[in-house]
C-alpha atoms as a PDB file:
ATOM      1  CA  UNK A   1     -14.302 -15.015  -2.022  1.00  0.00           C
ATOM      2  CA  UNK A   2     -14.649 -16.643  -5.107  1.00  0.00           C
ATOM      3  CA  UNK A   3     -16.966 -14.783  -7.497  1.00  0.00           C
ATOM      4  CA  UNK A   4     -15.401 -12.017  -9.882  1.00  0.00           C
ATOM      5  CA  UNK A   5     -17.428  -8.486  -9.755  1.00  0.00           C
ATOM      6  CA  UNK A   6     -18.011  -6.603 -12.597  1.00  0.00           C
ATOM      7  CA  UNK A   7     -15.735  -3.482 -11.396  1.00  0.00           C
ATOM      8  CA  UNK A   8     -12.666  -6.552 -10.055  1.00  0.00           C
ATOM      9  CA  UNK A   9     -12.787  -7.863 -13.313  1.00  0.00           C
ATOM     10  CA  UNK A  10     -12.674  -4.409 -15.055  1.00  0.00           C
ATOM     11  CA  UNK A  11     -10.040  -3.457 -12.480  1.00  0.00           C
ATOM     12  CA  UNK A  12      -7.876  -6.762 -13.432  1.00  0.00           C
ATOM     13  CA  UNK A  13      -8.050  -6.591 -17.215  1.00  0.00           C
ATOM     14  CA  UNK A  14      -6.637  -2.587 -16.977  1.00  0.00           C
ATOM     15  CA  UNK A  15      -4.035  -3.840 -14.780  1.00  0.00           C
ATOM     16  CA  UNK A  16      -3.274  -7.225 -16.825  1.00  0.00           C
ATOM     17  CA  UNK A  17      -3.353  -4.406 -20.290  1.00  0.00           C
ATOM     18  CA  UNK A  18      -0.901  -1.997 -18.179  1.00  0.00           C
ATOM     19  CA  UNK A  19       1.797  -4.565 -17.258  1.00  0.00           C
ATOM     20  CA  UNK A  20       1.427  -6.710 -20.665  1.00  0.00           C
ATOM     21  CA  UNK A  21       2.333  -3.238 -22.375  1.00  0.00           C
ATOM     22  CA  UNK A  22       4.981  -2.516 -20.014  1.00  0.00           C
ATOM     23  CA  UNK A  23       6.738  -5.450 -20.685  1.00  0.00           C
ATOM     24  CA  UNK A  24       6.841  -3.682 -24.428  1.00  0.00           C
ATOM     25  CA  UNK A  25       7.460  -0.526 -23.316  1.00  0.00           C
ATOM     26  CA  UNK A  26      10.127  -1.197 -20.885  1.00  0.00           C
ATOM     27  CA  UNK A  27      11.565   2.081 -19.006  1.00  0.00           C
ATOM     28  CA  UNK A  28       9.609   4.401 -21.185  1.00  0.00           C
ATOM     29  CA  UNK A  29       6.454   3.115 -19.657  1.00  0.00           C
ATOM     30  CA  UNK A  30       6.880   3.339 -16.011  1.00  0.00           C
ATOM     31  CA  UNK A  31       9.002   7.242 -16.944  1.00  0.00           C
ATOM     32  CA  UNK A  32       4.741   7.690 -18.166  1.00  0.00           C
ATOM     33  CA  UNK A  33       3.173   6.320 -15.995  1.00  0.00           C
ATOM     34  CA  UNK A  34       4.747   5.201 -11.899  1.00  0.00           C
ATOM     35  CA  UNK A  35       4.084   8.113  -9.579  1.00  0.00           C
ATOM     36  CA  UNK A  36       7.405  10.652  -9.558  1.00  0.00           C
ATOM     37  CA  UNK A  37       8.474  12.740  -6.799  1.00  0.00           C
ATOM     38  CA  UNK A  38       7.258  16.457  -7.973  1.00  0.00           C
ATOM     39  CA  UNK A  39      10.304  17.530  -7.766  1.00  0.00           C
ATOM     40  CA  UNK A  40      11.998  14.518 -10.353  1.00  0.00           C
ATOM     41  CA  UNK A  41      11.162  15.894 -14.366  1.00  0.00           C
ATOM     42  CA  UNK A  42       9.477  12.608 -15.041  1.00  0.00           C
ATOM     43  CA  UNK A  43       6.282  14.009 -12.822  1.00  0.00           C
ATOM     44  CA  UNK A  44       2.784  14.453 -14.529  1.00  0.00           C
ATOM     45  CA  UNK A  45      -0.221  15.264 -13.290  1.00  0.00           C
ATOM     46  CA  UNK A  46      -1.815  11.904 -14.252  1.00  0.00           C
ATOM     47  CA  UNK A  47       0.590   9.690 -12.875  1.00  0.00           C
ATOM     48  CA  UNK A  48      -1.204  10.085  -9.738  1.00  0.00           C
ATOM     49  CA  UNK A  49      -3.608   7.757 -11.182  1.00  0.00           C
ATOM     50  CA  UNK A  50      -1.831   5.288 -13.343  1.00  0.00           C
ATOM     51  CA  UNK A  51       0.780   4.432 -11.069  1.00  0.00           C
ATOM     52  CA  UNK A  52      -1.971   2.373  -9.186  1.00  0.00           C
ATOM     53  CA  UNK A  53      -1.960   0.258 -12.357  1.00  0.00           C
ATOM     54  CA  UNK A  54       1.820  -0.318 -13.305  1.00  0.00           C
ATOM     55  CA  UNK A  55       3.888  -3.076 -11.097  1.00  0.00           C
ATOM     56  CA  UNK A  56       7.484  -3.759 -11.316  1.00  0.00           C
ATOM     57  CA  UNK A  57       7.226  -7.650 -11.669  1.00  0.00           C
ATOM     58  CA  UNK A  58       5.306 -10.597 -12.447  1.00  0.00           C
ATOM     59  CA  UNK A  59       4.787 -11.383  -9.066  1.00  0.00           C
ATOM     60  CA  UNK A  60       3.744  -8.247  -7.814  1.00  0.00           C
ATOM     61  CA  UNK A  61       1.158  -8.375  -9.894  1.00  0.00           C
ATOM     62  CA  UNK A  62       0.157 -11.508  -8.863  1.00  0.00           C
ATOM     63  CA  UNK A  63       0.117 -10.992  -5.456  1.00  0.00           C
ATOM     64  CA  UNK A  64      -2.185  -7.783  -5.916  1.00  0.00           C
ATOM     65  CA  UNK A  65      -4.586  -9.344  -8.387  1.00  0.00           C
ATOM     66  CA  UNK A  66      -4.656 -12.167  -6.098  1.00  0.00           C
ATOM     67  CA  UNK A  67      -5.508  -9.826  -3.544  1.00  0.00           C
ATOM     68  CA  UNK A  68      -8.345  -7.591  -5.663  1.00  0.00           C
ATOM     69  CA  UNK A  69     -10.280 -11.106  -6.629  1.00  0.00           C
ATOM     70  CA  UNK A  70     -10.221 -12.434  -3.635  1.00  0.00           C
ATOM     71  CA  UNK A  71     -10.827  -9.673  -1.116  1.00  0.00           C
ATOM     72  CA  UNK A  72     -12.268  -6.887  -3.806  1.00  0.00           C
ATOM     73  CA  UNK A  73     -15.057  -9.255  -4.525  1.00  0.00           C
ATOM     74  CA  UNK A  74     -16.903  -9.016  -1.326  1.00  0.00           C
ATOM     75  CA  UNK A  75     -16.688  -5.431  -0.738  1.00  0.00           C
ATOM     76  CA  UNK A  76     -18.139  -4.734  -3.567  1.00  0.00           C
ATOM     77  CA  UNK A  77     -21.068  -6.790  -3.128  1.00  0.00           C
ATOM     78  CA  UNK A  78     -21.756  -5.331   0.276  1.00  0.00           C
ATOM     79  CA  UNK A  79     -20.742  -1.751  -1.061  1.00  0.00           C
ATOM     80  CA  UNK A  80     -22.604  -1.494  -4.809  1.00  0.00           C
ATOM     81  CA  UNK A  81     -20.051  -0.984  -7.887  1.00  0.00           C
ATOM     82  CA  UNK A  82     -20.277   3.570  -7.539  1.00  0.00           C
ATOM     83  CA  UNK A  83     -19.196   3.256  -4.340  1.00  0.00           C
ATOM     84  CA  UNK A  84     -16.273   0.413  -4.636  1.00  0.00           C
ATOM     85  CA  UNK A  85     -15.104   2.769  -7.619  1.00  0.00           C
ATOM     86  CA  UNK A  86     -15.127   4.974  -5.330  1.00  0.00           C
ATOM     87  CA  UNK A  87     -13.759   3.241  -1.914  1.00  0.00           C
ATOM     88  CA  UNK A  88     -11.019   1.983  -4.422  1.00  0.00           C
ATOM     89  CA  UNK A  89      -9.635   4.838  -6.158  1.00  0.00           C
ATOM     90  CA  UNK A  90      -9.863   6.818  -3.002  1.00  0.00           C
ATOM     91  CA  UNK A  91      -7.398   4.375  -0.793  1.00  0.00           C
ATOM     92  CA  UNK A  92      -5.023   4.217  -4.121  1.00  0.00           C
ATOM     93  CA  UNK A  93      -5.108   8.837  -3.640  1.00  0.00           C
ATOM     94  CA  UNK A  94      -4.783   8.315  -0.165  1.00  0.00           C
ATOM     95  CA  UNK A  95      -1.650   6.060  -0.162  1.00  0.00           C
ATOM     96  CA  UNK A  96      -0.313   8.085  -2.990  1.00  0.00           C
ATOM     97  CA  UNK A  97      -0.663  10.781  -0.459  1.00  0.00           C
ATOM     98  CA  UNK A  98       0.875   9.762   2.653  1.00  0.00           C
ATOM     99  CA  UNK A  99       3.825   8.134   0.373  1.00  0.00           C
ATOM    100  CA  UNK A 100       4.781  11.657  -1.409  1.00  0.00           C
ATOM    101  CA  UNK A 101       4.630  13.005   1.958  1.00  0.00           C
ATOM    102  CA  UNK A 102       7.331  10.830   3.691  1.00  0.00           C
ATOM    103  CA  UNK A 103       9.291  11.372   0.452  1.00  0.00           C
ATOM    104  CA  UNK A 104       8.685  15.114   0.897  1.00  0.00           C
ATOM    105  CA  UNK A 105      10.134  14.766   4.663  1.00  0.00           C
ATOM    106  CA  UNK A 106      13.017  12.906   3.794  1.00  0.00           C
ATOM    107  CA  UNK A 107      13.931  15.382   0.638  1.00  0.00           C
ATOM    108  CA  UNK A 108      13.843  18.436   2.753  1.00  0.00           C
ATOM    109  CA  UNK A 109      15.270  16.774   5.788  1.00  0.00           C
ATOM    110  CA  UNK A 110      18.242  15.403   3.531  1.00  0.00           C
ATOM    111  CA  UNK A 111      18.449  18.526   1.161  1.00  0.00           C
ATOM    112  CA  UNK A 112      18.626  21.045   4.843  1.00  0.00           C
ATOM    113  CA  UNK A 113      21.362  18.687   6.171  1.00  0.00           C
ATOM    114  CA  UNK A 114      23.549  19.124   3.154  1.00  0.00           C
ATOM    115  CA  UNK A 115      23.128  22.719   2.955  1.00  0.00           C
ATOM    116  CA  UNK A 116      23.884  23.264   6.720  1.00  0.00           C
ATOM    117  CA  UNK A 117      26.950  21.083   5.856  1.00  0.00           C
ATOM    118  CA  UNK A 118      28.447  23.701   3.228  1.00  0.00           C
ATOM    119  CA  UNK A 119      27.260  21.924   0.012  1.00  0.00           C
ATOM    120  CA  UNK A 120      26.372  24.144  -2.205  1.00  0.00           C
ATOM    121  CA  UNK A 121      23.185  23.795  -4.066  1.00  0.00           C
ATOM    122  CA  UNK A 122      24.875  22.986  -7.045  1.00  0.00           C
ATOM    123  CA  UNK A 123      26.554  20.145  -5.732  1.00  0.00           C
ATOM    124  CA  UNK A 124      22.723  19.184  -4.624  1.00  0.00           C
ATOM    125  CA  UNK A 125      21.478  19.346  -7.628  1.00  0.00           C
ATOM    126  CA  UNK A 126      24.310  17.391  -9.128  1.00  0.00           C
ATOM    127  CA  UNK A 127      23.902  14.885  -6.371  1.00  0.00           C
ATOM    128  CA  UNK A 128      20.338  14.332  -7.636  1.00  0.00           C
ATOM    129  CA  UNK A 129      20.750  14.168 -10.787  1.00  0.00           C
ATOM    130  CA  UNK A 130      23.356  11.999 -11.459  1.00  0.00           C
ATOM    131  CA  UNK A 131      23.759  10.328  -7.735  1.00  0.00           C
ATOM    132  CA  UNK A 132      27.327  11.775  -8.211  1.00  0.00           C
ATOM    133  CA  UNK A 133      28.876  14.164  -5.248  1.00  0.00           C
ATOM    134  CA  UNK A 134      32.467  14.369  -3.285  1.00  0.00           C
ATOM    135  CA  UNK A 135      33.333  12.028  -0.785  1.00  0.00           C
ATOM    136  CA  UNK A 136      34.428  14.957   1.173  1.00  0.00           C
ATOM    137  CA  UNK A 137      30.858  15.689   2.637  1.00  0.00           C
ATOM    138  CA  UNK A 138      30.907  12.213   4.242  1.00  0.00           C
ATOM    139  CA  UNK A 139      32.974  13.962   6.843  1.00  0.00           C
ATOM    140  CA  UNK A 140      29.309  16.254   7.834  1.00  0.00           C
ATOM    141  CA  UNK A 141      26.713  13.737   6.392  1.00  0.00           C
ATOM    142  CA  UNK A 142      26.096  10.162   6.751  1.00  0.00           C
ATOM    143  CA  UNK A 143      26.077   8.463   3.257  1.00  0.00           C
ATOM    144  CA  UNK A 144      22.377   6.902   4.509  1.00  0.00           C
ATOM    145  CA  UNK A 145      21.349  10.247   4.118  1.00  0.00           C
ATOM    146  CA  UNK A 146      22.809  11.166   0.744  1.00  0.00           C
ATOM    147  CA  UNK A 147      21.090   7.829  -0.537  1.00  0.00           C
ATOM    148  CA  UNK A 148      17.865   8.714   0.924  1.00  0.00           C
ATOM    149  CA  UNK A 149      17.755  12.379  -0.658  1.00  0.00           C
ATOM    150  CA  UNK A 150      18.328  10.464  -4.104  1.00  0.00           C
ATOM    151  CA  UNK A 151      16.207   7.791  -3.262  1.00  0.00           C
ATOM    152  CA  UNK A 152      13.126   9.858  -2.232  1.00  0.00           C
ATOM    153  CA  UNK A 153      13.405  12.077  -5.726  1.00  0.00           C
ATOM    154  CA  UNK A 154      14.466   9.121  -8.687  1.00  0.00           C
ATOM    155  CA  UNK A 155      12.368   6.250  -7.453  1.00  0.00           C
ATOM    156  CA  UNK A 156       9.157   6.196  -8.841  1.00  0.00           C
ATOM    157  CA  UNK A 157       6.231   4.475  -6.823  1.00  0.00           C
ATOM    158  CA  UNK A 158       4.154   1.618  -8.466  1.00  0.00           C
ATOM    159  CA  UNK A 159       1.423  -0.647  -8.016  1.00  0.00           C
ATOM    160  CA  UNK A 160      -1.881  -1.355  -6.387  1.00  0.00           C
ATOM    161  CA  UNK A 161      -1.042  -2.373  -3.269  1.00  0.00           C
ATOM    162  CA  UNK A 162      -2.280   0.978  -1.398  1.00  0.00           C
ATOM    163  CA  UNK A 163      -5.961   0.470  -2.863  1.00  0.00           C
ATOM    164  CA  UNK A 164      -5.397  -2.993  -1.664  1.00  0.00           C
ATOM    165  CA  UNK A 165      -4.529  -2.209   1.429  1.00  0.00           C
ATOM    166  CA  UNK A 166      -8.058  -0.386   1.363  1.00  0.00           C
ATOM    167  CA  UNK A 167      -9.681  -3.022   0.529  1.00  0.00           C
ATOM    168  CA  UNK A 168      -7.861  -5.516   3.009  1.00  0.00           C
ATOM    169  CA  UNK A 169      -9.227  -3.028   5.864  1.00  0.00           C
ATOM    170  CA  UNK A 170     -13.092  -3.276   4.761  1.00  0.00           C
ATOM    171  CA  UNK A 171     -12.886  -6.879   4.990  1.00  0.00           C
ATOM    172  CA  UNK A 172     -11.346  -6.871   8.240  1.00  0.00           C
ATOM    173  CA  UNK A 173     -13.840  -4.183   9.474  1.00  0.00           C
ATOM    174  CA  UNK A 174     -16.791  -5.984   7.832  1.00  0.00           C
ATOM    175  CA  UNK A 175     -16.032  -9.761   7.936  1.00  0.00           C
ATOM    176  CA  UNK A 176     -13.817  -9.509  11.150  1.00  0.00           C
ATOM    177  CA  UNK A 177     -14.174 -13.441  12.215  1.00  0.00           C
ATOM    178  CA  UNK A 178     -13.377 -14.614   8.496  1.00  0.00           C
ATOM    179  CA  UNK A 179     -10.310 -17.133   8.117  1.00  0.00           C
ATOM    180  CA  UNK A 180      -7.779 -16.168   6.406  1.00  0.00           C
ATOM    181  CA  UNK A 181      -4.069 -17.973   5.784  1.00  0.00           C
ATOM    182  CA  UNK A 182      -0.235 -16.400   5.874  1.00  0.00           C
ATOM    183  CA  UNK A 183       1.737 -18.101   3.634  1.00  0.00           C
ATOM    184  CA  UNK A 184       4.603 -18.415   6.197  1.00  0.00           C
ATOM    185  CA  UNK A 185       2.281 -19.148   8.963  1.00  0.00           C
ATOM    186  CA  UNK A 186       0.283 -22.601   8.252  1.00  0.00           C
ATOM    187  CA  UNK A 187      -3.031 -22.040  10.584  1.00  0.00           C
ATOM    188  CA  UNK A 188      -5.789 -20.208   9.584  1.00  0.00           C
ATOM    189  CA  UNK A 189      -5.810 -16.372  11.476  1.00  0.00           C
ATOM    190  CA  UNK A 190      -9.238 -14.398  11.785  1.00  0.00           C
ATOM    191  CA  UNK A 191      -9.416 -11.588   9.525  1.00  0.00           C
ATOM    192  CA  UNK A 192      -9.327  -9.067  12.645  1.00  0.00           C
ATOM    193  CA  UNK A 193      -6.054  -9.902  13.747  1.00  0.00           C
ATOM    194  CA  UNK A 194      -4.184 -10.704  10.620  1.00  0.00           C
ATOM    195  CA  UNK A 195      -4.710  -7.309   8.550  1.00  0.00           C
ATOM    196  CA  UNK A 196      -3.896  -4.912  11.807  1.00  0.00           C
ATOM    197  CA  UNK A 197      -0.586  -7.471  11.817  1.00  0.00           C
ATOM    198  CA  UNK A 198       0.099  -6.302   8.018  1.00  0.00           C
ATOM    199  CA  UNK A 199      -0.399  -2.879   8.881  1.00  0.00           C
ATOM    200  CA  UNK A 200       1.853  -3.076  11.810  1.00  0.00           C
ATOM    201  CA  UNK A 201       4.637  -4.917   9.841  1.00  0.00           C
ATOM    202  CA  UNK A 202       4.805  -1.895   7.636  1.00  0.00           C
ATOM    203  CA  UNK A 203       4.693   0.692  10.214  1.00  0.00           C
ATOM    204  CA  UNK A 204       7.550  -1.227  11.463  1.00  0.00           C
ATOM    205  CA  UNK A 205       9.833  -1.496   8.138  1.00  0.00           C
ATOM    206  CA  UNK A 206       8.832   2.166   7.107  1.00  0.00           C
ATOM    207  CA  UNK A 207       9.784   4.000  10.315  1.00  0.00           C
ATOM    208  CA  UNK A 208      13.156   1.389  10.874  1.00  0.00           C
ATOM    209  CA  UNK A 209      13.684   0.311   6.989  1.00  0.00           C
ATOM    210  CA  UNK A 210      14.570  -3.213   7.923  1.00  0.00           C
ATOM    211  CA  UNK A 211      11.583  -4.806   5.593  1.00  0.00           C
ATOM    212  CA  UNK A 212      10.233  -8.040   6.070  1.00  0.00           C
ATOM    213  CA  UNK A 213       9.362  -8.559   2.464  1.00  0.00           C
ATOM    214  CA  UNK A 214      12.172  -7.439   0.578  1.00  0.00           C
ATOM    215  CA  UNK A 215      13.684  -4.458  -0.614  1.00  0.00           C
ATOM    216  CA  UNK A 216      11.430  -1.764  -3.033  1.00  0.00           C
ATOM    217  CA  UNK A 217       8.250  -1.753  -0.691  1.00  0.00           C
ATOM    218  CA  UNK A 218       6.728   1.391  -0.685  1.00  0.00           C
ATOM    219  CA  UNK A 219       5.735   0.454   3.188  1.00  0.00           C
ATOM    220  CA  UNK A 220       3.774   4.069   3.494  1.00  0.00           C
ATOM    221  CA  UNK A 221       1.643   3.692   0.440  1.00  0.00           C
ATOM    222  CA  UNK A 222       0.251   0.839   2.194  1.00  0.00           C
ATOM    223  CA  UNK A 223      -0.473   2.393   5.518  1.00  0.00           C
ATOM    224  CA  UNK A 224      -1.886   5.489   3.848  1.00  0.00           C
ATOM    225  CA  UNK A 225      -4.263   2.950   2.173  1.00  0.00           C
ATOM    226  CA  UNK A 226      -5.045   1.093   4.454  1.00  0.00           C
ATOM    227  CA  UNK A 227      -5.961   4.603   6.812  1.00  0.00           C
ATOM    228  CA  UNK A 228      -7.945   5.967   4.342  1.00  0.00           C
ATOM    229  CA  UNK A 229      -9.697   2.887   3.871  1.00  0.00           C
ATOM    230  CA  UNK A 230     -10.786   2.855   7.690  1.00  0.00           C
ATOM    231  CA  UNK A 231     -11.593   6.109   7.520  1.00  0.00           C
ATOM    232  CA  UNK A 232     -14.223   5.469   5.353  1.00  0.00           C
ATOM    233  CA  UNK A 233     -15.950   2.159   5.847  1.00  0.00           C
ATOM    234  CA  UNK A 234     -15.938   4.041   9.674  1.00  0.00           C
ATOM    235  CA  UNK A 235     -18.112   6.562   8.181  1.00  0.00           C
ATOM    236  CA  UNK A 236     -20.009   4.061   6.043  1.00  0.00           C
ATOM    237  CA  UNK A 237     -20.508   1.901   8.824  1.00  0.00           C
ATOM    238  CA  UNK A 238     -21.684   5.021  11.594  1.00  0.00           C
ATOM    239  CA  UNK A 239     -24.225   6.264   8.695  1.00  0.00           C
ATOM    240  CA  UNK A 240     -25.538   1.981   7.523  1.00  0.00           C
ATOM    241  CA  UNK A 241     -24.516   2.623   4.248  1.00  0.00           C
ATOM    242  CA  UNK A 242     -26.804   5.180   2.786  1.00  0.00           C
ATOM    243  CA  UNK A 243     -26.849   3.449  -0.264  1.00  0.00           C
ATOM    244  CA  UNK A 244     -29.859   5.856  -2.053  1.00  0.00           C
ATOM    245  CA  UNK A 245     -27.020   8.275  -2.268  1.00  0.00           C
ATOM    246  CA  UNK A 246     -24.642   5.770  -4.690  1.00  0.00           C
ATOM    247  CA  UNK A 247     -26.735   3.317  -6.372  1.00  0.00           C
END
């Protein structure tokens, strides 16, 4: 945990290049480039991708980069740099994945509700569009519901934390009595019990919203990393790392 690999340091100079440029860019970058809900007109095809390198501050991007040097290192010294490429982009798809999906449910469980209210689909669309609708409907709908239908189609998802995630998994699966510190919990925890905690932490703020770590946490993206991520360094690890197929 100390040494930068080749592919970290590649991956940290696109990322340092992405959110320097944002900075420049302002809202026209991340309407390019963060991960839109298909159904928002902001959606393209290759967002998928560079949403894993955009972040909304300067310390998110700390904390990630943090996270890439000092966990991405190892993993790809026990993996080889084809499959960390790999291993890495693959947990970023994954959590990109499972986070559309929860949007998905919440659209269609929101956009049903309103229409088995008696709004009409015009009212919908104006709804998410604008955020705008009649204060009538709060008679047949929660208002937690007409923010989460808005929510889940104009708030774009950003950042590397789901590859991260990924990554924070292989150690724990591979290096399982390593060390590691919380920064609100001064003694060191092995590595096997404090990622499942993570995990667990945002299981718990994604199905009950109550977040532990502030508000804007895309709590799914992380789980859907960090399952993908066991998914395959279980596979790795039940076949030793064939590594005449990658390297």
């Amino acid at each position: 945990m100390g040494r930068i690999t080749e592919t970290v340091k590649v991956l940290l100079i696109i990322n340092i290049i992405f959110f320097v440029g944002s900075q420049f860019l302002g809202d026209y970058a991340y309407q390019l480039f963060a991960l839109w809900f298909f159904e928002n007109e902001n959606f393209m095809a290759w967002q998928i991708i560079t949403h894993m390198f955009m972040h909304g501050s300067l310390m998110h991007i700390i904390f990630n980069m943090y996270a890439l040097w000092a966990f991405g290192g190892p993993i790809e010294q026990m993996l080889g740099q084809k499959r960390f490429v790999f291993f890495y982009f693959s947990a970023g798809l994954g959590a990109a994945f499972l986070h559309t999906l929860v949007n998905y449910i919440e659209f269609k469980t929101g956009y049903n509700a309103l229409l088995d209210a008696g709004m009409s689909m015009g009212s919908i669309e104006q709804l998410l569009n604008t955020g705008e609708y009649s204060t009538a409907i709060l008679d047949s709908v929660p208002k937690e519901t007409l923010q989460s239908l808005y929510q889940s189609v104009n708030t774009p998802a950003v950042g590397a934390s789901g590859a991260i995630y990924g990554i924070l998994v292989a150690f724990g699966m591979m290096f399982p009595n390593v060390e590691l510190f919380l920064l609100f919990v001064p003694v060191p925890i092995k590595a096997k019990y404090f990622i499942p905690v993570l995990i667990l932490i945002d299981l718990f703020s994604g199905f009950t919203g109550y977040s532990l770590f502030g508000g804007g946490v895309a709590h799914f993206a992380h789980v859907g990393g960090a399952l993908f991520g066991f998914i395959m360094m279980w596979y790795w690890k039940k076949n030793q790392f064939n590594q005449n197929r990658w390297d």
